[in-house]
PDB file of N, CA and C in Angstrom:
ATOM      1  N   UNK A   1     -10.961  28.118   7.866  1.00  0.00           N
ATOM      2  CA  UNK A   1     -10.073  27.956   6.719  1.00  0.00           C
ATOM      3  C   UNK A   1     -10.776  28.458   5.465  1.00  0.00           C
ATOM      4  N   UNK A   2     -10.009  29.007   4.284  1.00  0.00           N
ATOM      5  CA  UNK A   2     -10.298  29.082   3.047  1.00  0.00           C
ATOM      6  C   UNK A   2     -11.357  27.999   2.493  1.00  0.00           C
ATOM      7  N   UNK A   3     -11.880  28.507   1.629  1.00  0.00           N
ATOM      8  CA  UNK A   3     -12.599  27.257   1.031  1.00  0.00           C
ATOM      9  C   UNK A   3     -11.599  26.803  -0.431  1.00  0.00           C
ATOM     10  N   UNK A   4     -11.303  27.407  -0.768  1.00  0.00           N
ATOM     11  CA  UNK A   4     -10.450  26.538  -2.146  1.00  0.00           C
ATOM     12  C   UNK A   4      -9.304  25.508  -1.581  1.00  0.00           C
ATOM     13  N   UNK A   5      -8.747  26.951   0.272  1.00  0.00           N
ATOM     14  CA  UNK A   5      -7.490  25.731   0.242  1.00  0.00           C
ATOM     15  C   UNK A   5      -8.068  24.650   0.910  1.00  0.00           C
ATOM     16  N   UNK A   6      -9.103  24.237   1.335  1.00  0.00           N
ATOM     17  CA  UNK A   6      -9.874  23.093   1.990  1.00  0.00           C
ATOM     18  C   UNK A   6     -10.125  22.088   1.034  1.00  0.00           C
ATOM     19  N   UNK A   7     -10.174  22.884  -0.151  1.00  0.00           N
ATOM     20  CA  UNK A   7     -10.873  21.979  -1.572  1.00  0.00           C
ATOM     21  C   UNK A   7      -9.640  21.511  -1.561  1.00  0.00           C
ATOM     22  N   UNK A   8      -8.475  22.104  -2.047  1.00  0.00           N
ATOM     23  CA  UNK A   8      -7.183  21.579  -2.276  1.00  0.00           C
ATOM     24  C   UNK A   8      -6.602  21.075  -1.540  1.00  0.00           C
ATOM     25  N   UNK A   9      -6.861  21.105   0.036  1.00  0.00           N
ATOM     26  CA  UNK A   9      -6.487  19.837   0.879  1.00  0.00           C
ATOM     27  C   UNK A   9      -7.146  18.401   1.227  1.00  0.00           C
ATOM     28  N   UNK A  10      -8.624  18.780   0.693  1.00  0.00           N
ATOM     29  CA  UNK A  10      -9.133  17.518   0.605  1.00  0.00           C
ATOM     30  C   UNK A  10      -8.607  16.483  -0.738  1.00  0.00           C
ATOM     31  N   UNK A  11      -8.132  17.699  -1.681  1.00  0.00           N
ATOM     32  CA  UNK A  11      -7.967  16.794  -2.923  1.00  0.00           C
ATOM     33  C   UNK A  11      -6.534  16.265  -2.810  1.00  0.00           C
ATOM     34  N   UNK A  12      -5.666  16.858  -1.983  1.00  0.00           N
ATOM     35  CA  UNK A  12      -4.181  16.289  -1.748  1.00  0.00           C
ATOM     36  C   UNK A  12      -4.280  15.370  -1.136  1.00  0.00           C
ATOM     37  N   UNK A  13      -5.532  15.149   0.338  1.00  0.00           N
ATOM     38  CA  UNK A  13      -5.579  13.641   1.001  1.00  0.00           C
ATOM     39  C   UNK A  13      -6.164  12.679   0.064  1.00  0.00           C
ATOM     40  N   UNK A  14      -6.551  12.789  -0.529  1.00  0.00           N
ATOM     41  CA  UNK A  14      -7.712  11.416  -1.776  1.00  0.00           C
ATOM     42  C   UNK A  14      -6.389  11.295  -2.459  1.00  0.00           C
ATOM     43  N   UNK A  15      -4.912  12.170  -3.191  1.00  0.00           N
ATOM     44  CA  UNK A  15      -3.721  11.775  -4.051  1.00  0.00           C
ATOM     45  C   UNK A  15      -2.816  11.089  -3.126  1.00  0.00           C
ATOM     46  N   UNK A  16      -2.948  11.827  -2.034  1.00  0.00           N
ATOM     47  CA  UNK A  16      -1.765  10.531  -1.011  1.00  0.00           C
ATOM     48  C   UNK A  16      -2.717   9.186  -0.629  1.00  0.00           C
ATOM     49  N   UNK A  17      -3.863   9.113  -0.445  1.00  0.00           N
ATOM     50  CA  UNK A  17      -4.378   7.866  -0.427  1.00  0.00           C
ATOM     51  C   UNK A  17      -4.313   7.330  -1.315  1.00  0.00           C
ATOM     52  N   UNK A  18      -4.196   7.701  -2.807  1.00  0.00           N
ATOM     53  CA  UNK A  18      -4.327   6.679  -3.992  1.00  0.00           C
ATOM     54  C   UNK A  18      -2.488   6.355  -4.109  1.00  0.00           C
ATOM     55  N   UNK A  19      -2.349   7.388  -3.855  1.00  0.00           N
ATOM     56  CA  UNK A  19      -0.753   6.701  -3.774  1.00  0.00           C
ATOM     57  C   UNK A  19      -0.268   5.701  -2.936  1.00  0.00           C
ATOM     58  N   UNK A  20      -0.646   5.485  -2.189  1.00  0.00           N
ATOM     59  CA  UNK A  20      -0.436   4.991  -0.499  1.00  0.00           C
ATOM     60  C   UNK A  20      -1.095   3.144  -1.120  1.00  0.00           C
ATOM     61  N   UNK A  21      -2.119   3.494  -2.011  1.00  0.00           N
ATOM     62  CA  UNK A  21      -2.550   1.841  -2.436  1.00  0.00           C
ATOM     63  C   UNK A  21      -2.037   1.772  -3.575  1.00  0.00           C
ATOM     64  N   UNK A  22      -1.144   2.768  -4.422  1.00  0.00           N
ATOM     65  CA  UNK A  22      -0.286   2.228  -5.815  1.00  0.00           C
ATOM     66  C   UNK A  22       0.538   1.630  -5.288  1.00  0.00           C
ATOM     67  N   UNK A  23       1.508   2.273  -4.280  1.00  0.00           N
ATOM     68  CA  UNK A  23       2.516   1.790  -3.888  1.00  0.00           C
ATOM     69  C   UNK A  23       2.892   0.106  -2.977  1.00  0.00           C
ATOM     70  N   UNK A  24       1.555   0.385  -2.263  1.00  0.00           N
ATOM     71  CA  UNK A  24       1.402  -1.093  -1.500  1.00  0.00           C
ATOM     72  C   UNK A  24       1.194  -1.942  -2.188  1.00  0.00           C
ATOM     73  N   UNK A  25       0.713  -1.918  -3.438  1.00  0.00           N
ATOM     74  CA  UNK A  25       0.073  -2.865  -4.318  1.00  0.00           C
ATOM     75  C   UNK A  25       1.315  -3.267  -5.471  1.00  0.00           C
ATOM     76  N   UNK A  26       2.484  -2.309  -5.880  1.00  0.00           N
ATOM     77  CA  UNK A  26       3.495  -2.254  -6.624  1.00  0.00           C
ATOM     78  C   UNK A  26       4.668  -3.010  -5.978  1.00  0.00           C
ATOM     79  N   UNK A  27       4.586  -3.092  -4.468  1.00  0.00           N
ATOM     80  CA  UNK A  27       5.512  -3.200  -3.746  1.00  0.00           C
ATOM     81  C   UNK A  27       5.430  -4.653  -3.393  1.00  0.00           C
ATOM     82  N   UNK A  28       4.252  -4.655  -3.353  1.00  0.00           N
ATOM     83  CA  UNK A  28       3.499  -6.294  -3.066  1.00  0.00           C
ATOM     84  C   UNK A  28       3.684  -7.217  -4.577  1.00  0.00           C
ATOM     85  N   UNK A  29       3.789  -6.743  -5.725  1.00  0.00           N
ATOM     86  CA  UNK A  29       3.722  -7.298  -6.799  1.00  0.00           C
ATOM     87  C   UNK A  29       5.846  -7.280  -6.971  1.00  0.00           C
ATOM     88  N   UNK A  30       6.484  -6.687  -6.387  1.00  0.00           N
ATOM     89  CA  UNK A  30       7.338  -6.306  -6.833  1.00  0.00           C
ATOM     90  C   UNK A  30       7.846  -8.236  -6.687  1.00  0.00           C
ATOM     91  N   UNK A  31       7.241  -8.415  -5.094  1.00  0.00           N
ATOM     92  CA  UNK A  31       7.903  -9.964  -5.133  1.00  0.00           C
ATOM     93  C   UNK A  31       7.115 -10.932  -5.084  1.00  0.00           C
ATOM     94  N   UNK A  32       6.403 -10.785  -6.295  1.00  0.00           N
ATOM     95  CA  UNK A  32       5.502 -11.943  -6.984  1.00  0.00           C
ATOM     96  C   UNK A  32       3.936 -11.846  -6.508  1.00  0.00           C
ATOM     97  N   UNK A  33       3.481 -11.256  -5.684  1.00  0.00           N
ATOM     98  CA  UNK A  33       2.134 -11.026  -5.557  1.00  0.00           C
ATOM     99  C   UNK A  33       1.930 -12.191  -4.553  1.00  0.00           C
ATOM    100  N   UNK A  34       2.402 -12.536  -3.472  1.00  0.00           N
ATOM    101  CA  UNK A  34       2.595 -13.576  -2.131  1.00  0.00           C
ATOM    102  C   UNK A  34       1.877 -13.361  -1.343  1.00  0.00           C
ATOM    103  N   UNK A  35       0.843 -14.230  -1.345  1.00  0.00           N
ATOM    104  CA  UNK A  35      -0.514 -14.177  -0.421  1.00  0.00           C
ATOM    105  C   UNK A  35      -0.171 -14.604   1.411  1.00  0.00           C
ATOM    106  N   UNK A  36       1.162 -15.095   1.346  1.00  0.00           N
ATOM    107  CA  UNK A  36       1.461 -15.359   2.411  1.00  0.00           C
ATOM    108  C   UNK A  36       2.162 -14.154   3.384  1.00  0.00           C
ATOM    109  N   UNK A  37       2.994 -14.702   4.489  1.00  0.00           N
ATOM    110  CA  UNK A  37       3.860 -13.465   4.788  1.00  0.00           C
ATOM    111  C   UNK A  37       5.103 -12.869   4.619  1.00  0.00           C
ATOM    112  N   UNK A  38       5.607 -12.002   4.934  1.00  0.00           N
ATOM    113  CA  UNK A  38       6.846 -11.652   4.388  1.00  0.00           C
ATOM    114  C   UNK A  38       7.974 -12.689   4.633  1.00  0.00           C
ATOM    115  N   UNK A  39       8.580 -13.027   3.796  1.00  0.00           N
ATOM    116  CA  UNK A  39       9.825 -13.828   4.164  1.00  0.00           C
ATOM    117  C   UNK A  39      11.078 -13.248   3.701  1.00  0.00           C
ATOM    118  N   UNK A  40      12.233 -13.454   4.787  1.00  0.00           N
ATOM    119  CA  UNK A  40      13.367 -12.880   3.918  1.00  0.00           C
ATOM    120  C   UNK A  40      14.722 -13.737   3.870  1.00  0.00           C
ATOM    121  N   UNK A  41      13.725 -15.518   3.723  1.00  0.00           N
ATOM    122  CA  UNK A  41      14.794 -16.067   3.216  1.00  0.00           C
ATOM    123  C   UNK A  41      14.106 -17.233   2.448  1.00  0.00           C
ATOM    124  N   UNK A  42      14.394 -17.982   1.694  1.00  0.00           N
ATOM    125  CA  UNK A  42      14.181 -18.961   0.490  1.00  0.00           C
ATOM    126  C   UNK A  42      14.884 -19.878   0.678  1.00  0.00           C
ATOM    127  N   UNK A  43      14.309 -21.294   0.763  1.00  0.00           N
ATOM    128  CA  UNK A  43      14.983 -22.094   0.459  1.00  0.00           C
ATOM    129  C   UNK A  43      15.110 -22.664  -1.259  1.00  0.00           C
ATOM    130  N   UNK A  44      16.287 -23.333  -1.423  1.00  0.00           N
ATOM    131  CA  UNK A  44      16.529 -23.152  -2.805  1.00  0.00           C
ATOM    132  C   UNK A  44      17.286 -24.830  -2.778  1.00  0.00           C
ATOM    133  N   UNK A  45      16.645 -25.586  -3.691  1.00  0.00           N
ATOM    134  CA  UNK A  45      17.278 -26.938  -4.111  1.00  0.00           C
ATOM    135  C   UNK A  45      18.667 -26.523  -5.063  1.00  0.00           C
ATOM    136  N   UNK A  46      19.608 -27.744  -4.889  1.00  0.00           N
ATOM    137  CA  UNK A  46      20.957 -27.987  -5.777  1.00  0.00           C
ATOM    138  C   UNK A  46      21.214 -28.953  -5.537  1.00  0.00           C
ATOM    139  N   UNK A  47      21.769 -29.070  -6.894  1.00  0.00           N
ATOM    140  CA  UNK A  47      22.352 -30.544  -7.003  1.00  0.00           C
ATOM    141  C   UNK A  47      23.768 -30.740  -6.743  1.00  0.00           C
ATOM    142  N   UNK A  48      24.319 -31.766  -5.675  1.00  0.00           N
ATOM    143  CA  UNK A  48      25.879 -31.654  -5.604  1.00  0.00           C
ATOM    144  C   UNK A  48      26.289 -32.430  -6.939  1.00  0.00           C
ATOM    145  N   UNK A  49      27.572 -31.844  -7.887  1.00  0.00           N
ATOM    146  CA  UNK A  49      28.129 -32.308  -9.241  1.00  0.00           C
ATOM    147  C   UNK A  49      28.778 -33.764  -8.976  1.00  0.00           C
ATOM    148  N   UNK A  50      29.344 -33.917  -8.001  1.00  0.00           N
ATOM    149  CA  UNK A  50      29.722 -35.109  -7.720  1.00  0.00           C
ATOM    150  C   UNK A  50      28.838 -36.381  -7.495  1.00  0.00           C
ATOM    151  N   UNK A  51      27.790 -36.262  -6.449  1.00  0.00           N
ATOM    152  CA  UNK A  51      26.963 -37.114  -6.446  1.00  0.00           C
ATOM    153  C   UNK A  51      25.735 -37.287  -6.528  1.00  0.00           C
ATOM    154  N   UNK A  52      25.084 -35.769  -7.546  1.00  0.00           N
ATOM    155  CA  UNK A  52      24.348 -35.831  -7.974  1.00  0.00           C
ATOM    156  C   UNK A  52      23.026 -35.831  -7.112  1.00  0.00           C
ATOM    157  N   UNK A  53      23.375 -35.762  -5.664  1.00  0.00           N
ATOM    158  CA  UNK A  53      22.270 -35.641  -4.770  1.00  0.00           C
ATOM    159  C   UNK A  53      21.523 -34.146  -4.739  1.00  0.00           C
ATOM    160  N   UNK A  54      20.231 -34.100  -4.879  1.00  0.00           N
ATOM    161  CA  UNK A  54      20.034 -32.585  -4.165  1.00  0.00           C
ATOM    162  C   UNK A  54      19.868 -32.494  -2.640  1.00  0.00           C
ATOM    163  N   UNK A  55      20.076 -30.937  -2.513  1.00  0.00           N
ATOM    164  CA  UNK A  55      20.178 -30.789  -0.836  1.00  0.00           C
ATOM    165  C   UNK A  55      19.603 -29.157  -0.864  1.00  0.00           C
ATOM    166  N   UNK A  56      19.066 -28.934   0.013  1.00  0.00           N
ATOM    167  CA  UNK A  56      18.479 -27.422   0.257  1.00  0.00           C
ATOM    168  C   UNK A  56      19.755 -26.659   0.633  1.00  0.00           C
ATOM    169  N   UNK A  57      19.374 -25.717   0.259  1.00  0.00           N
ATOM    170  CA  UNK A  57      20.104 -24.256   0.243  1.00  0.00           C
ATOM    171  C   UNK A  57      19.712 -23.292   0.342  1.00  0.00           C
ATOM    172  N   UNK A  58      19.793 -22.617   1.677  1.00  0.00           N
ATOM    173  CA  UNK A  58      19.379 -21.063   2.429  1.00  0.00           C
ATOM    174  C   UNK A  58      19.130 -19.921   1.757  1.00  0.00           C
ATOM    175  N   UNK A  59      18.859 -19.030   0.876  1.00  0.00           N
ATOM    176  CA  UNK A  59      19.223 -18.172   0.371  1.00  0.00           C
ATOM    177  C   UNK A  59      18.173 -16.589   1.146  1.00  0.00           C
ATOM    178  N   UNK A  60      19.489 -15.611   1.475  1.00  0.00           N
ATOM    179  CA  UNK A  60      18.501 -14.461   1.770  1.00  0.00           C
ATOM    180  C   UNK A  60      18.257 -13.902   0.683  1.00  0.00           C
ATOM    181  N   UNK A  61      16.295 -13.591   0.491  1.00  0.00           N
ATOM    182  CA  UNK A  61      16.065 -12.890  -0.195  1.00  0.00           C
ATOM    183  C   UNK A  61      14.351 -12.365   0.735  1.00  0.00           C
ATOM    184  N   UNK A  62      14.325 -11.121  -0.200  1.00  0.00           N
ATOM    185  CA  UNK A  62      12.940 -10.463   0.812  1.00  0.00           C
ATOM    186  C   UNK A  62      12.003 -10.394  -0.348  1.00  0.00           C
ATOM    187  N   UNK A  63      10.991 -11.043   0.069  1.00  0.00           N
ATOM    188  CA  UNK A  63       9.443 -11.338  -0.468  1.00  0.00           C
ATOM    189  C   UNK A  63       8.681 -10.557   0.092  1.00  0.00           C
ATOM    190  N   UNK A  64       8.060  -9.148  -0.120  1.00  0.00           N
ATOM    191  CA  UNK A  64       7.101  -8.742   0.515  1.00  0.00           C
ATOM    192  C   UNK A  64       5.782  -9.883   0.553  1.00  0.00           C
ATOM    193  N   UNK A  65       5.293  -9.615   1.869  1.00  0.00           N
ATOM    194  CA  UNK A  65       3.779 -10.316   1.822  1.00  0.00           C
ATOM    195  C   UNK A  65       2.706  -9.798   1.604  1.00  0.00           C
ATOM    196  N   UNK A  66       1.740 -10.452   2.163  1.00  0.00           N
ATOM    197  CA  UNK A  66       0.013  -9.730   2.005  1.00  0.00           C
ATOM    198  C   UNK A  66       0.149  -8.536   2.909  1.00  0.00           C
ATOM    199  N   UNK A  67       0.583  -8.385   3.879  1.00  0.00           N
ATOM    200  CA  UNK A  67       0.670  -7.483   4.980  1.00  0.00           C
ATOM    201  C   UNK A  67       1.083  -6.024   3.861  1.00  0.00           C
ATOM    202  N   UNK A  68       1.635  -5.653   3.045  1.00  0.00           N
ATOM    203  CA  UNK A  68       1.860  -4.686   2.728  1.00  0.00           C
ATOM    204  C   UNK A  68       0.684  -4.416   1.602  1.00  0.00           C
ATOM    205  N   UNK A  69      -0.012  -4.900   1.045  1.00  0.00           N
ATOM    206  CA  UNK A  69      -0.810  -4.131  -0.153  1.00  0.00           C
ATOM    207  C   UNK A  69      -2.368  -4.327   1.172  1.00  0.00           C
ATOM    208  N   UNK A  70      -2.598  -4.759   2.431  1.00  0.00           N
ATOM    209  CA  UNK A  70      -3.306  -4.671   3.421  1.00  0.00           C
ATOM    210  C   UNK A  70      -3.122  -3.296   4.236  1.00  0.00           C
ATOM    211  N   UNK A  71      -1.741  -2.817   4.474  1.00  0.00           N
ATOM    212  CA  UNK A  71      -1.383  -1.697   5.107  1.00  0.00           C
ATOM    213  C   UNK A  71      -1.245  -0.538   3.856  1.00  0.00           C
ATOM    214  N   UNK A  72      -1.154  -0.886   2.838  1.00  0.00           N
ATOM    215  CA  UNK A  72      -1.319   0.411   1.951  1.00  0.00           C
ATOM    216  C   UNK A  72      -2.640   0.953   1.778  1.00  0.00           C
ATOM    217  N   UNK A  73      -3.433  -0.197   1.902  1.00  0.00           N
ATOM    218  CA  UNK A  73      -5.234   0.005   1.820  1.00  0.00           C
ATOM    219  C   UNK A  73      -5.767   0.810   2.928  1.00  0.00           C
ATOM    220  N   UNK A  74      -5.242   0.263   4.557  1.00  0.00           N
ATOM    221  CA  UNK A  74      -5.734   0.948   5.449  1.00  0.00           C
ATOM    222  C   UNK A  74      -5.390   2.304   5.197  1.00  0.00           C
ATOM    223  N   UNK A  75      -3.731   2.396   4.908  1.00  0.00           N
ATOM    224  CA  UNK A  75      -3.901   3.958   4.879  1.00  0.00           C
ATOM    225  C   UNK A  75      -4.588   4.959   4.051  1.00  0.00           C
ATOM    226  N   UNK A  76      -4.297   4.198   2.737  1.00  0.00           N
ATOM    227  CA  UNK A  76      -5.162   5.002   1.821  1.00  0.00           C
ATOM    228  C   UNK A  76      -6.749   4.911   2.329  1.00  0.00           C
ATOM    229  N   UNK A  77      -7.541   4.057   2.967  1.00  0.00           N
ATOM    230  CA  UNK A  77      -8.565   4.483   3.453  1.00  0.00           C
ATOM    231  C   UNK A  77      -8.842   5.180   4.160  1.00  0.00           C
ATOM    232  N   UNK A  78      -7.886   5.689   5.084  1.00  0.00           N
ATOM    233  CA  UNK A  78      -7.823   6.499   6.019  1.00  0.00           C
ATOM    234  C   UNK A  78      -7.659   7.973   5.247  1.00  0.00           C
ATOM    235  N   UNK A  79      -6.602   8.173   4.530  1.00  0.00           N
ATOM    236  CA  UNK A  79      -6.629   9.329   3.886  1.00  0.00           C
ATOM    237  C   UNK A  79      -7.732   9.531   2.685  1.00  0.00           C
ATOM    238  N   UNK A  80      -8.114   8.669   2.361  1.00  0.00           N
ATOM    239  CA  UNK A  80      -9.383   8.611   1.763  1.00  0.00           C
ATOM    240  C   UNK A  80     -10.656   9.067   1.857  1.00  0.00           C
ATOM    241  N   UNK A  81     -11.031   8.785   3.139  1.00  0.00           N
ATOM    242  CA  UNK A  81     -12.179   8.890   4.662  1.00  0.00           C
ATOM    243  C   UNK A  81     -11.849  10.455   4.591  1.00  0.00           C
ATOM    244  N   UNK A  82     -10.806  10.967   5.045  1.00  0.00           N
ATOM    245  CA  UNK A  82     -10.354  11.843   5.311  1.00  0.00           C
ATOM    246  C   UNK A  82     -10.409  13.150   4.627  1.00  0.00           C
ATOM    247  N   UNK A  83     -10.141  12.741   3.010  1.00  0.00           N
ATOM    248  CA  UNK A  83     -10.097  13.274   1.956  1.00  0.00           C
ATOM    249  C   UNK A  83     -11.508  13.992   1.711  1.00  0.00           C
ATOM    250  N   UNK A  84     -12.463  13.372   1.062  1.00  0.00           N
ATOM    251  CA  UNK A  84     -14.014  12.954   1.013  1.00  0.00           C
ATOM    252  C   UNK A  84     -14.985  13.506   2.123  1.00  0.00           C
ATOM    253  N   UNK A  85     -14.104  13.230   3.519  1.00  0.00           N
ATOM    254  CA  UNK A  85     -14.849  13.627   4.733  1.00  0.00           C
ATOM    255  C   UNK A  85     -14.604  15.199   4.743  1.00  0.00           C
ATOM    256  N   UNK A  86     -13.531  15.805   4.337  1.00  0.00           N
ATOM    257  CA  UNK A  86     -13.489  17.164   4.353  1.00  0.00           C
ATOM    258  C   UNK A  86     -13.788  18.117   3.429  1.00  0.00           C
ATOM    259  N   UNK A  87     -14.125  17.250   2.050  1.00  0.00           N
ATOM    260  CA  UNK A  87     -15.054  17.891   0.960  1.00  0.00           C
ATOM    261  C   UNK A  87     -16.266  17.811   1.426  1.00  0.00           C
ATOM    262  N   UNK A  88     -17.027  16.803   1.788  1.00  0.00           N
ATOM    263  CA  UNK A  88     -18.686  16.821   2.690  1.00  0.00           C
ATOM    264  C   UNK A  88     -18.483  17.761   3.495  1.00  0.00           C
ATOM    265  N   UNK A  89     -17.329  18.251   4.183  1.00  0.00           N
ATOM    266  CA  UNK A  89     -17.736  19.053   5.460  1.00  0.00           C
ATOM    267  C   UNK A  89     -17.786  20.401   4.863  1.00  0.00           C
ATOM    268  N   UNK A  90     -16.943  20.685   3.883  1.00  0.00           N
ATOM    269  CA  UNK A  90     -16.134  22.331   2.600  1.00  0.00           C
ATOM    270  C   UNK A  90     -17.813  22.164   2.200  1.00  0.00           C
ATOM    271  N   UNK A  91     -18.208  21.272   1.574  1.00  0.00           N
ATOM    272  CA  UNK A  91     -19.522  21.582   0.889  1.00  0.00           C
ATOM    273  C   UNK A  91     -20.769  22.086   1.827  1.00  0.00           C
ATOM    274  N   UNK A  92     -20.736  21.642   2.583  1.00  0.00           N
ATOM    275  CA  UNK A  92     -21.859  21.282   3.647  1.00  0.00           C
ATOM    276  C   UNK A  92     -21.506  22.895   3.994  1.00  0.00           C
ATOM    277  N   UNK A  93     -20.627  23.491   4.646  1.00  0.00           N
ATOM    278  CA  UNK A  93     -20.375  25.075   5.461  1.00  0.00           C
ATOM    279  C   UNK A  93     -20.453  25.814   4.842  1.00  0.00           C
ATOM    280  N   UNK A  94     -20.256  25.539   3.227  1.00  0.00           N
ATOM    281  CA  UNK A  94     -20.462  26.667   1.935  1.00  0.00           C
ATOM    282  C   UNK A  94     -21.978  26.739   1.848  1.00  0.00           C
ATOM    283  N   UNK A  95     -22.893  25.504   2.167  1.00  0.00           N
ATOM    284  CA  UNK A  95     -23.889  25.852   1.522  1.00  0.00           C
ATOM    285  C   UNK A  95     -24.963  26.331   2.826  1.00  0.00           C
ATOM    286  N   UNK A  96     -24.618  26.248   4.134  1.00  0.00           N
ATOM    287  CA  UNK A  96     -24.776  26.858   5.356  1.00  0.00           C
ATOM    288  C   UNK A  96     -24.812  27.865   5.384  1.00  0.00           C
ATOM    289  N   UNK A  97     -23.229  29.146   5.078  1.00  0.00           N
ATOM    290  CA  UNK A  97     -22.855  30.071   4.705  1.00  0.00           C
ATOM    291  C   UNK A  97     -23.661  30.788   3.860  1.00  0.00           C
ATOM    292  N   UNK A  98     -24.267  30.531   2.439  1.00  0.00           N
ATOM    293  CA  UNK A  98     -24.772  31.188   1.467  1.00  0.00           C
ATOM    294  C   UNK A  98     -26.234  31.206   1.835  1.00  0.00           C
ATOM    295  N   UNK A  99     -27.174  30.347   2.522  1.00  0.00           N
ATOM    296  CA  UNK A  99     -28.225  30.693   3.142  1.00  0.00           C
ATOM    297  C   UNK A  99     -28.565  32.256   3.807  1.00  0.00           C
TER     298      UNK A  99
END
C-alpha cells in the first residue's frame, strides 16, 4: 500500500474509534448515566384522586445501561489498537525502506 493512504487509514481508524466512545458515552448519558442495566420499563408511583392511595404504575421507557458506554470503549479500542498499530507498522516499513 501507499504510504500517505496508510497514514490516512490509520488516521480514519483512531476518528471512528473516538467516535465509537463519543457516541457510547452520549448515548449512555442520554438516559441519565445508569450504572445498572438497560431497562425498558419504569415503574412509576400515583396517587388514586379518590382515595388518595398510591399504587405503582408500569411505564415503557428505555434507559440505556452501562453495557453501552462498555461496548463503545471496546470498539473504539479496537479501532484504536488498530489505528496506532498501523501507523507503528507505516512508520516502521518507511524507515526499513529508506535504509
Amino acid at each position: 500500500m501507499h504510504h500517505s493512504f496508510q497514514r490516512r487509514f490509520s488516521r480514519c481508524l483512531i476518528g471512528i474509534g473516538l467516535f465509537c466512545l463519543a457516541v457510547g458515552l452520549a448515548f449512555w448519558g442520554y438516559g441519565g448515566f445508569r450504572v445498572g442495566w438497560t431497562v425498558t420499563s419504569v415503574t412509576v408511583m400515583e396517587v388514586d384522586p379518590i382515595t388518595e392511595l398510591s399504587f405503582p404504575v408500569h411505564e415503557d421507557k428505555f434507559l440505556p445501561g452501562i453495557e453501552f458506554p462498555v461496548a463503545g470503549s471496546l470498539l473504539a479500542l479496537g479501532f484504536l489498537a488498530a489505528g496506532f498499530g498501523l501507523g507503528r507498522f507505516t512508520s516502521s516499513v518507511s524507515t526499513k525502506k529508506s535504509s
